[in-house]
Protein backbone atom coordinates (compact mmCIF):
# COMPACT_ATOMS: atom_id res chain seq x y z
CA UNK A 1 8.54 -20.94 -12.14
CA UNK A 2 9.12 -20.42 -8.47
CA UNK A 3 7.91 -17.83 -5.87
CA UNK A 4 8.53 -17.37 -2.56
CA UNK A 5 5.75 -19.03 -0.41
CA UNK A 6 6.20 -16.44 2.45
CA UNK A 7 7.63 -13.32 3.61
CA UNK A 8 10.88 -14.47 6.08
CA UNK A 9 10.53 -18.25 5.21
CA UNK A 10 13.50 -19.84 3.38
CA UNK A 11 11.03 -22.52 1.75
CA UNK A 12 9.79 -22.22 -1.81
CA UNK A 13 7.20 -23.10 -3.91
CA UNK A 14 7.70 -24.80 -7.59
CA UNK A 15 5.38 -24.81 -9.95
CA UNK A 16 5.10 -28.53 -11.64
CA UNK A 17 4.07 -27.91 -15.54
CA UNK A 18 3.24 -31.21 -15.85
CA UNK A 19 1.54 -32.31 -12.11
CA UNK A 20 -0.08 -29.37 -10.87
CA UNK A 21 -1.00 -31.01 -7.70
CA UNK A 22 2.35 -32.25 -6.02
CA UNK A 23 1.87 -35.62 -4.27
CA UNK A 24 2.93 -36.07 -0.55
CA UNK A 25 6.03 -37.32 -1.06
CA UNK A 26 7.29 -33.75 -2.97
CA UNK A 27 5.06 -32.05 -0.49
CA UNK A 28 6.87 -30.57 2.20
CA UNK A 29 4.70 -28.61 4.17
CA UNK A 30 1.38 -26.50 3.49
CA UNK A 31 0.99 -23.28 2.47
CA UNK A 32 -0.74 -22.30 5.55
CA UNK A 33 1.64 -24.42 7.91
CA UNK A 34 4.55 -22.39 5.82
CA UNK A 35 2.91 -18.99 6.02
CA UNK A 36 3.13 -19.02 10.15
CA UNK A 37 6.20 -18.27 10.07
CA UNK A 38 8.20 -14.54 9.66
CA UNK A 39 11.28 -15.68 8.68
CA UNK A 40 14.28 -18.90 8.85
CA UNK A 41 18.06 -18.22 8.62
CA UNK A 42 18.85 -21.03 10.97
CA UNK A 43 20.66 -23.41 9.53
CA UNK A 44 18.83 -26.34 7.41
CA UNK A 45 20.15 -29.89 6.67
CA UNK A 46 19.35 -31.00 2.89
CA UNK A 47 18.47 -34.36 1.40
CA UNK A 48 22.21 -34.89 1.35
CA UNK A 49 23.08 -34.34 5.03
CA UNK A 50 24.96 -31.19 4.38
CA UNK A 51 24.77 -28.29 7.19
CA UNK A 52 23.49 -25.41 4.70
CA UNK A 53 24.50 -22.24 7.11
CA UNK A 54 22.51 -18.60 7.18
CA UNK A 55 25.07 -16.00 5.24
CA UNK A 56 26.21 -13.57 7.51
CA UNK A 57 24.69 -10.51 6.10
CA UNK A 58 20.83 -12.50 7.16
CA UNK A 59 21.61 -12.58 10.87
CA UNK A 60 18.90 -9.10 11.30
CA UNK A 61 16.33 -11.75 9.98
CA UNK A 62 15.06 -14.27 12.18
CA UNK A 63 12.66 -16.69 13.08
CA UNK A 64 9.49 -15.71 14.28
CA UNK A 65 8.32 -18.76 16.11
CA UNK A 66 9.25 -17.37 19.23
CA UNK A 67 6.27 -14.68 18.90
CA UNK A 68 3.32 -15.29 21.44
CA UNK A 69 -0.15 -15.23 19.48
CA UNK A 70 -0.69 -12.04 20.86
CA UNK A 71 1.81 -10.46 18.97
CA UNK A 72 1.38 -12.59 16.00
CA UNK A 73 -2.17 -10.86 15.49
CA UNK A 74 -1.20 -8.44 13.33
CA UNK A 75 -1.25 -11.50 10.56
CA UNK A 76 -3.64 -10.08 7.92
CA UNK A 77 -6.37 -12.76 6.77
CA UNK A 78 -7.73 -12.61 3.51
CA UNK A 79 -11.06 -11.42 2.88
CA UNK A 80 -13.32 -12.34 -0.23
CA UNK A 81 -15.80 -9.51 -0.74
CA UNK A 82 -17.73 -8.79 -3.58
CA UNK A 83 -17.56 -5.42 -4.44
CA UNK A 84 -20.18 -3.56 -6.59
CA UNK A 85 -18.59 -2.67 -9.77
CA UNK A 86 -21.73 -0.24 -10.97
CA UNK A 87 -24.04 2.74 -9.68
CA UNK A 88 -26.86 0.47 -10.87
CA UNK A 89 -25.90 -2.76 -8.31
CA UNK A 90 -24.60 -0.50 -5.21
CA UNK A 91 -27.69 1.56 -5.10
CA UNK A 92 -29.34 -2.06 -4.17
CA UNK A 93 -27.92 -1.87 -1.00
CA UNK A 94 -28.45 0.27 2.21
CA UNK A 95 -24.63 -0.05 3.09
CA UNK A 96 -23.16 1.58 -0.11
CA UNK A 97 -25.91 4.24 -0.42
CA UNK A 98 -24.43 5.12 2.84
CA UNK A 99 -21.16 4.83 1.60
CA UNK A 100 -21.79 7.25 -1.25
CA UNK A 101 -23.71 9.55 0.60
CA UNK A 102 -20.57 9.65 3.31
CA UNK A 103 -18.56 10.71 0.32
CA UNK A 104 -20.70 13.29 -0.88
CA UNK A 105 -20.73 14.93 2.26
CA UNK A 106 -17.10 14.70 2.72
CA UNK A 107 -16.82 16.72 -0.49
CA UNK A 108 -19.42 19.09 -0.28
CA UNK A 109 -18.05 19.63 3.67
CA UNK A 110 -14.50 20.40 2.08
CA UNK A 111 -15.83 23.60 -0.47
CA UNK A 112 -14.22 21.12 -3.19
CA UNK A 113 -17.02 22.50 -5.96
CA UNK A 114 -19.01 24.99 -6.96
CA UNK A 115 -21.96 23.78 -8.93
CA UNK A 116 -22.17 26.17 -12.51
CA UNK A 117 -23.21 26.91 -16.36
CA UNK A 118 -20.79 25.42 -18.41
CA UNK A 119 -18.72 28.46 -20.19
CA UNK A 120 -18.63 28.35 -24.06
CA UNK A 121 -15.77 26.10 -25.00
CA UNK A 122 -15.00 24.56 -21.79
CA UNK A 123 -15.28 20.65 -21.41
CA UNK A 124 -16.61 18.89 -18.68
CA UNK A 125 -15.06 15.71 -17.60
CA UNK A 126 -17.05 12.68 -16.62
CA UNK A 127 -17.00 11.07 -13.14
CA UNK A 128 -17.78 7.85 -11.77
CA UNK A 129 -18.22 5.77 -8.25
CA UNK A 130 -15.65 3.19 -7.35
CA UNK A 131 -16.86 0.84 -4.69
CA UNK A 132 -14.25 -0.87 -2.49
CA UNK A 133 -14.30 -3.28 0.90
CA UNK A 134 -11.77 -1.98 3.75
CA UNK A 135 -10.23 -4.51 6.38
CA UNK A 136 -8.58 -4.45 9.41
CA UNK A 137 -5.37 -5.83 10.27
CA UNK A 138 -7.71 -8.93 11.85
CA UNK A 139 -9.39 -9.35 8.21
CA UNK A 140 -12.56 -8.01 9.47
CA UNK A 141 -14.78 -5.72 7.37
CA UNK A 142 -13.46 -1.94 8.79
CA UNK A 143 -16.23 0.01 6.14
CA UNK A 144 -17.35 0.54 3.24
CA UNK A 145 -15.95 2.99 0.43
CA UNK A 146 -17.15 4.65 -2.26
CA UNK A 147 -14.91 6.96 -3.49
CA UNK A 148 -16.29 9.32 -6.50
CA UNK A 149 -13.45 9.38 -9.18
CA UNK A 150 -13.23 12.04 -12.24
CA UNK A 151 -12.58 10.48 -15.25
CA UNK A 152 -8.95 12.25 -15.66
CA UNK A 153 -7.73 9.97 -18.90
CA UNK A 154 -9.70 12.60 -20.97
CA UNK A 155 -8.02 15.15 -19.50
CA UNK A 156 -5.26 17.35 -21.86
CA UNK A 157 -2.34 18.29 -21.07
CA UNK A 158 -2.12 22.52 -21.00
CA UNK A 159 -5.69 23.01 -21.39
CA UNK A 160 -7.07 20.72 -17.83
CA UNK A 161 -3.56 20.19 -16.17
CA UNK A 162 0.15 20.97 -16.27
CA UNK A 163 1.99 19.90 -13.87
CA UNK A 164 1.57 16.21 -11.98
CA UNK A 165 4.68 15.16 -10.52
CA UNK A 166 4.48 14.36 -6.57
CA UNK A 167 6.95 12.46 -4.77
CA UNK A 168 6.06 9.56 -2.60
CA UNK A 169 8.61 8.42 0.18
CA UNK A 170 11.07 5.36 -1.41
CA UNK A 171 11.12 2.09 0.09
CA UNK A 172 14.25 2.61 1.42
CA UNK A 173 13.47 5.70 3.40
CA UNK A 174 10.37 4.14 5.06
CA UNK A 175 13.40 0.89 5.94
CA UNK A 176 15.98 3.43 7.06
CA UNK A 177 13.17 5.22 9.48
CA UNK A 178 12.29 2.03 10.75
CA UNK A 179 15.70 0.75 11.44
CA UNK A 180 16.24 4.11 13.38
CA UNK A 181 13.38 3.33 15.43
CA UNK A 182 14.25 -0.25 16.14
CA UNK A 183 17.86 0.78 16.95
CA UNK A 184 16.81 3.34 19.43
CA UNK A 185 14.00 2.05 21.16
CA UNK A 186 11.46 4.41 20.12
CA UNK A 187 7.83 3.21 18.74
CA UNK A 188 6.46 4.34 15.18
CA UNK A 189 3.24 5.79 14.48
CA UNK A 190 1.00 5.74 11.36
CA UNK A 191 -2.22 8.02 10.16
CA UNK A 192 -4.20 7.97 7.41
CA UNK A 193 -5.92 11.04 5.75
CA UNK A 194 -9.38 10.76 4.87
CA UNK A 195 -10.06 11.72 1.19
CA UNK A 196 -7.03 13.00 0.51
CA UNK A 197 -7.05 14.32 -2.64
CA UNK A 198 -10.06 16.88 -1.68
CA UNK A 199 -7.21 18.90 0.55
CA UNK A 200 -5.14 20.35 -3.11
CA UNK A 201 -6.48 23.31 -4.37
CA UNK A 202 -6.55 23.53 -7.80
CA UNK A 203 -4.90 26.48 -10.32
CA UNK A 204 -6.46 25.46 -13.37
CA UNK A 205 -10.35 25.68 -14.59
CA UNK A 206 -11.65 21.92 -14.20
CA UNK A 207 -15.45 21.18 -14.96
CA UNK A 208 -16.82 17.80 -13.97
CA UNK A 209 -20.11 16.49 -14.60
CA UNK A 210 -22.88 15.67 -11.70
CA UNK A 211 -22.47 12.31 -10.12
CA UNK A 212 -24.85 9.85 -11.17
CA UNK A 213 -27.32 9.40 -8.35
CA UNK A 214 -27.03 13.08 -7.26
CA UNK A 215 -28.05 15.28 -10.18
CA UNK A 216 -29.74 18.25 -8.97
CA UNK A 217 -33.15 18.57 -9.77
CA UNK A 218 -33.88 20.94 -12.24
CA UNK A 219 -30.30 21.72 -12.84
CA UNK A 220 -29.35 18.74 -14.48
CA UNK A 221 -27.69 20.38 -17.27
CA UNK A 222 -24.98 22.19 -15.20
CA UNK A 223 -21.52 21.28 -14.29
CA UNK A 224 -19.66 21.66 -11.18
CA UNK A 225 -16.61 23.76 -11.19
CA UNK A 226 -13.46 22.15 -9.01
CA UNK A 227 -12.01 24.27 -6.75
CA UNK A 228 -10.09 21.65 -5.08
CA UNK A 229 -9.09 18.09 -6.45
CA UNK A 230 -10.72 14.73 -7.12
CA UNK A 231 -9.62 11.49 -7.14
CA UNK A 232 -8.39 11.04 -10.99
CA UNK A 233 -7.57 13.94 -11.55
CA UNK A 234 -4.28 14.04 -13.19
CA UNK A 235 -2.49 16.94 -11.23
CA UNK A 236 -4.48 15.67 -8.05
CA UNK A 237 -1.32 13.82 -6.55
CA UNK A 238 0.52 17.50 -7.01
CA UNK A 239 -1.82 19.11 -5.29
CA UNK A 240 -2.23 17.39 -2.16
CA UNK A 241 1.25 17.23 -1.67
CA UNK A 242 1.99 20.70 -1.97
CA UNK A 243 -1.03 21.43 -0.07
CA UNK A 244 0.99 19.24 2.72
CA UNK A 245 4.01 20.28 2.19
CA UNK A 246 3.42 23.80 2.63
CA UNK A 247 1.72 22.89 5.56
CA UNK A 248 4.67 20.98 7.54
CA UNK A 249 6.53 23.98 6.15
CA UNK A 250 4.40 26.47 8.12
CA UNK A 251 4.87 24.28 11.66
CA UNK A 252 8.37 24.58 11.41
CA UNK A 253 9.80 21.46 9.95
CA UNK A 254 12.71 20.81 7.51
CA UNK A 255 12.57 19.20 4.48
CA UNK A 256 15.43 16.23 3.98
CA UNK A 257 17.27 17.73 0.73
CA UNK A 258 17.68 14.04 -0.44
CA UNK A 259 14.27 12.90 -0.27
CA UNK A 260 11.49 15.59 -0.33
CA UNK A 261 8.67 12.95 2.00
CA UNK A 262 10.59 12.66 4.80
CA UNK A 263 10.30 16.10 7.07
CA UNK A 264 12.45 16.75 10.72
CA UNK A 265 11.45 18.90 13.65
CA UNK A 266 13.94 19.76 16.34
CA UNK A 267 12.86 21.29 19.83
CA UNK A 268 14.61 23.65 21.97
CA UNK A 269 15.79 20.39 24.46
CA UNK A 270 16.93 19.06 21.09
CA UNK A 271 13.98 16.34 21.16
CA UNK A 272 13.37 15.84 17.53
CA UNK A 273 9.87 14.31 15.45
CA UNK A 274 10.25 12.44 11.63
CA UNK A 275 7.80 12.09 9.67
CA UNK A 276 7.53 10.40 6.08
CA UNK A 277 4.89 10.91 3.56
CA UNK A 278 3.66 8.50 1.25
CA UNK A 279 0.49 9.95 -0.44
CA UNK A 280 -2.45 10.00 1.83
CA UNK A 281 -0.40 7.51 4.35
CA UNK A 282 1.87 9.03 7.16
CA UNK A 283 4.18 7.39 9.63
CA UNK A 284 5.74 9.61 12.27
CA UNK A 285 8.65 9.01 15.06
CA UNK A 286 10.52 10.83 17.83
CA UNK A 287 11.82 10.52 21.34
CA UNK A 288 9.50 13.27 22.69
CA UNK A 289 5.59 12.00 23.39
CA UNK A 290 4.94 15.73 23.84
CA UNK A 291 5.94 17.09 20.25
CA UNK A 292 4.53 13.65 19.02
CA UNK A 293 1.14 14.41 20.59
CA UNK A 294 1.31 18.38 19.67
CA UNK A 295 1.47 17.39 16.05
CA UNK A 296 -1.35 14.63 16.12
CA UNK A 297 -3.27 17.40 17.44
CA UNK A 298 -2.69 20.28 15.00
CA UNK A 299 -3.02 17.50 12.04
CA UNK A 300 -6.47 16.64 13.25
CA UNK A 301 -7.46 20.27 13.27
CA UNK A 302 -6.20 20.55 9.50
CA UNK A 303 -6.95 17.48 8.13
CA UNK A 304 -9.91 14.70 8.53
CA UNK A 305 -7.52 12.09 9.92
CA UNK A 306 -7.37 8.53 11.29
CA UNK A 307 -5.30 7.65 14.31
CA UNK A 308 -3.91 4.39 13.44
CA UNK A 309 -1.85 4.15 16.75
CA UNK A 310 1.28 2.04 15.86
CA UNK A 311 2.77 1.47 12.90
CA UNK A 312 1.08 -2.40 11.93
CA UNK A 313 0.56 -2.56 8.35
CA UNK A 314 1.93 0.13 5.42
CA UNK A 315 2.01 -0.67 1.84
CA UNK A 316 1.42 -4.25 1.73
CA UNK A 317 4.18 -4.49 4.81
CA UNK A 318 3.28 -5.31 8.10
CA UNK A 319 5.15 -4.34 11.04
CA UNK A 320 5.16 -6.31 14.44
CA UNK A 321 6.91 -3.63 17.13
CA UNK A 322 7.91 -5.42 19.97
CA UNK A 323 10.56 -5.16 23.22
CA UNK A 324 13.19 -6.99 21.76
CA UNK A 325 13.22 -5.02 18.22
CA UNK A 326 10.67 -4.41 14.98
CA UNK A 327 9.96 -7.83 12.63
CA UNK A 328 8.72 -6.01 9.08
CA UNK A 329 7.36 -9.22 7.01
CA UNK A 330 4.62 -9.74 3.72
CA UNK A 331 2.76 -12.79 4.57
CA UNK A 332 -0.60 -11.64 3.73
CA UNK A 333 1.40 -10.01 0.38
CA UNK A 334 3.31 -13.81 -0.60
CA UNK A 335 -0.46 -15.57 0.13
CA UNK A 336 -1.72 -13.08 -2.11
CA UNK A 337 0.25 -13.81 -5.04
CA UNK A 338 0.26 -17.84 -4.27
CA UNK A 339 -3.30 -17.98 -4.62
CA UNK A 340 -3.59 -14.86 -7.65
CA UNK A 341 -1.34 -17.05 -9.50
CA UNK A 342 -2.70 -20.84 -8.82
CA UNK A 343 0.79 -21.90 -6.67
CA UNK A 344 -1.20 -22.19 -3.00
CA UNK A 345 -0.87 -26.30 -3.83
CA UNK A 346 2.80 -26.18 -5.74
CA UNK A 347 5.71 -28.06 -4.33
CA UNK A 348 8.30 -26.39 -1.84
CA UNK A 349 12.35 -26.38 -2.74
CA UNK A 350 14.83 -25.20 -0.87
CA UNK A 351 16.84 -22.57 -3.37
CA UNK A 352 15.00 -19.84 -5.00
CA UNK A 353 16.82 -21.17 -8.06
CA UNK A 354 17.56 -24.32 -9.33
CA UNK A 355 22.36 -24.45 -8.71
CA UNK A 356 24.23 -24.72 -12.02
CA UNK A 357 20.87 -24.94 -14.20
CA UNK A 358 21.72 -23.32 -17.65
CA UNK A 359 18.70 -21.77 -19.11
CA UNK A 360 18.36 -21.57 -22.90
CA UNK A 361 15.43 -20.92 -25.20
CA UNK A 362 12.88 -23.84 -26.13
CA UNK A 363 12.22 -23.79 -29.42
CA UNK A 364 9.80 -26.42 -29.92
CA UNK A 365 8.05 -25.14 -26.42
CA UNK A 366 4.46 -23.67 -26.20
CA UNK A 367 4.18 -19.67 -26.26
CA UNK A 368 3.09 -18.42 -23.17
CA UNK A 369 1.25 -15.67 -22.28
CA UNK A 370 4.05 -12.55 -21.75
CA UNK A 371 1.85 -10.40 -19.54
CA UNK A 372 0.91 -12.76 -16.92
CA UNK A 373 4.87 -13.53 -16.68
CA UNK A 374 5.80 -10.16 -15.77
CA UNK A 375 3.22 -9.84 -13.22
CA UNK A 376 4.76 -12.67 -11.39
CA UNK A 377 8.32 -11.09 -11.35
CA UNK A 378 6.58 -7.93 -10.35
CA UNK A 379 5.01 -9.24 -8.20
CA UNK A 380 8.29 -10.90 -6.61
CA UNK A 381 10.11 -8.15 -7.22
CA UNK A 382 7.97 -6.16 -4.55
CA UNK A 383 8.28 -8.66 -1.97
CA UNK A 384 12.52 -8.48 -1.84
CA UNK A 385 11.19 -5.35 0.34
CA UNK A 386 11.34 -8.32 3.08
CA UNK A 387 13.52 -10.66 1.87
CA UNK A 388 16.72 -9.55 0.04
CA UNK A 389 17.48 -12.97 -0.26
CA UNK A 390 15.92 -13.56 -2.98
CA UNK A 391 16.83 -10.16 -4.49
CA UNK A 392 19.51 -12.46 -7.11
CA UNK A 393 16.73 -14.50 -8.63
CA UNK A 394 14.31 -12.61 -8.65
CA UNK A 395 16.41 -10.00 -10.74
């Protein structure tokens, strides 16, 4: 099995069934040494002496070893944290108490319920806290989350929700809006909404139960009525995005008729803003600072937002905007899935694929486990965001 040891780096890594630990001879490089690097469609010389030269349709991706370590910050580091997977353990600790607490306010601050009697026949739907670490694009700890979730697997279709569907922005419209960018010189911007989901309103009648930890006293028998979404909810995707959708509709934007994320403004001067939705993520463009900063404005006033200034990391791809153009790589992604599936010490090959190798079925070979197989192509198959290269493999 192979897998691409980094995002932009021609090198591979082979898994060897029968040495798991290559010796230094087979070893070409370490992972780490590898992972320093965006990306290499120079030309490389093989154990033969033969010139292998970059196709032409690679010469957008190139090396990043001309990048200062200033602009090589953006490198995400991996973080270890152990994450409370209980009410019982966080409540232990003064930083998620806060965290939950933070949360609860959030909600309560939004009008998102209305604490009542349970009506005859109505059912309530459990909730439950979901603890979870937050980094910055150094690998330091940012804060800590605990989001309350509703429990929205018991929920029926008709009776708690009907519709769900809510579009999120394909990977090739977030590519095409950053190739637009790169080609004109303009910079990219990114927020993030805070609590999302507690911005759609809600048609139908949804009862959820009192979060453990904050039962009212005295009341403990009562529900609380939803009057705007929770995370889990099945129709809570639906509902923020209509909720923001209706609101870029209201400050005068157009709606692409190809792909419903991606919304354009146009000014009198002919100055115009983009902006592309992808759940509770936003990245935003234009070649006017003044409609740019207008809308960060009137966003902030609607929404509990975070100004993440430049575009440096969406969706597992991180983004390195610079004079000379905009690098878009996954090295913190391809270190991810070495080390989540035991490659990080597997040897390094040149060809995603082994040339005129015919493949055919061992019968006499061990069964392996089908699951954890198609997590690795998955896995791979996200990270040809980066590198088409290996888009013929990998497929």
């Amino acid at each position: 099995m192979q897998v691409d040891s980094e995002a932009g780096n021609n090198e591979f890594y082979e898994y060897d069934h029968t040495n798991a630990n290559p010796t230094e001879e087979n070893k070409i490089e370490e992972t780490d040494q590898i992972a320093d690097q965006l990306d290499t469609t120079q030309n490389v010389v093989d154990e033969d002496g033969r010139i292998r030269h970059a196709p032409r349709w690679m010469e957008d991706y190139v090396s990043g070893e001309g990048l200062s370590e200033d602009e090589d910050i953006v490198h995400m580091a991996l973080v270890d944290s152990a994450d409370p997977i209980c009410f019982e353990d966080a409540v232990k600790s003064a930083k998620w108490r806060q965290a939950m607490e933070d949360e609860i306010t959030a909600i309560e601050k939004n009008h998102t319920w209305k604490l009542v009697e349970l009506p005859n026949g109505a059912k309530k739907i459990g909730v439950k806290w979901i603890y979870k670490t937050k980094v910055n694009e150094h690998g330091e700890v940012d804060k800590f989350k605990a989001r309350l979730m509703a429990k929205g697997y018991s929920q029926k279709h008709g009776i708690d929700y009907n519709e769900v569907f809510a579009p999120i922005a394909r990977m090739d419209t977030i590519r095409m809006v950053i190739a637009i960018v790169a080609q004109r010189g303009w910079s990219i911007y990114q927020f993030d909404v805070k609590s999302t989901f507690l911005h759609g309103t809600l048609t139908e009648d949804v009862y959820v139960a009192q979060p453990k930890g904050y039962e009212k006293k005295g009341s403990e028998h009562m529900v609380y009525k939803l009057h705007k979404a929770l995370y889990g909810l099945k129709q809570a995707p639906r509902a923020w995005f209509s909720r923001i959708e209706s609101y870029f509709v209201s400050e005068g934007f157009q709606q692409s008729q190809n792909e419903q994320t991606l919304f354009f403004k146009w000014s009198k001067e002919g100055k115009i803003l983009i902006i592309s939705v992808y759940a509770d993520d936003l990245i935003y463009t234009g070649n006017d600072e003044l409609m740019m900063n207008h809308f960060k404005k009137s966003m902030q006033q609607q929404f509990e937002m975070t100004d993440l200034g430049k575009m440096r990391f969406f969706l597992g791809i991180e983004v390195l905007q610079c004079s000379n153009g905009i690098y878009i790589y996954q090295k913190k992604y391809a270190r991810e899935i070495l080390r989540r599936f035991g490659m990080e010490e597997s040897n390094s090959v040149n060809n995603p694929i082994v040339p005129r190798n015919n493949l055919c079925k061992d019968e006499r070979g061990v069964k392996i486990d089908e699951t954890h197989f198609k997590q690795m192509v998955g896995s791979l198959m996200y990270i040809t965001t980066t590198r088409p290269d290996l888009m013929f493999v990998v497929s």
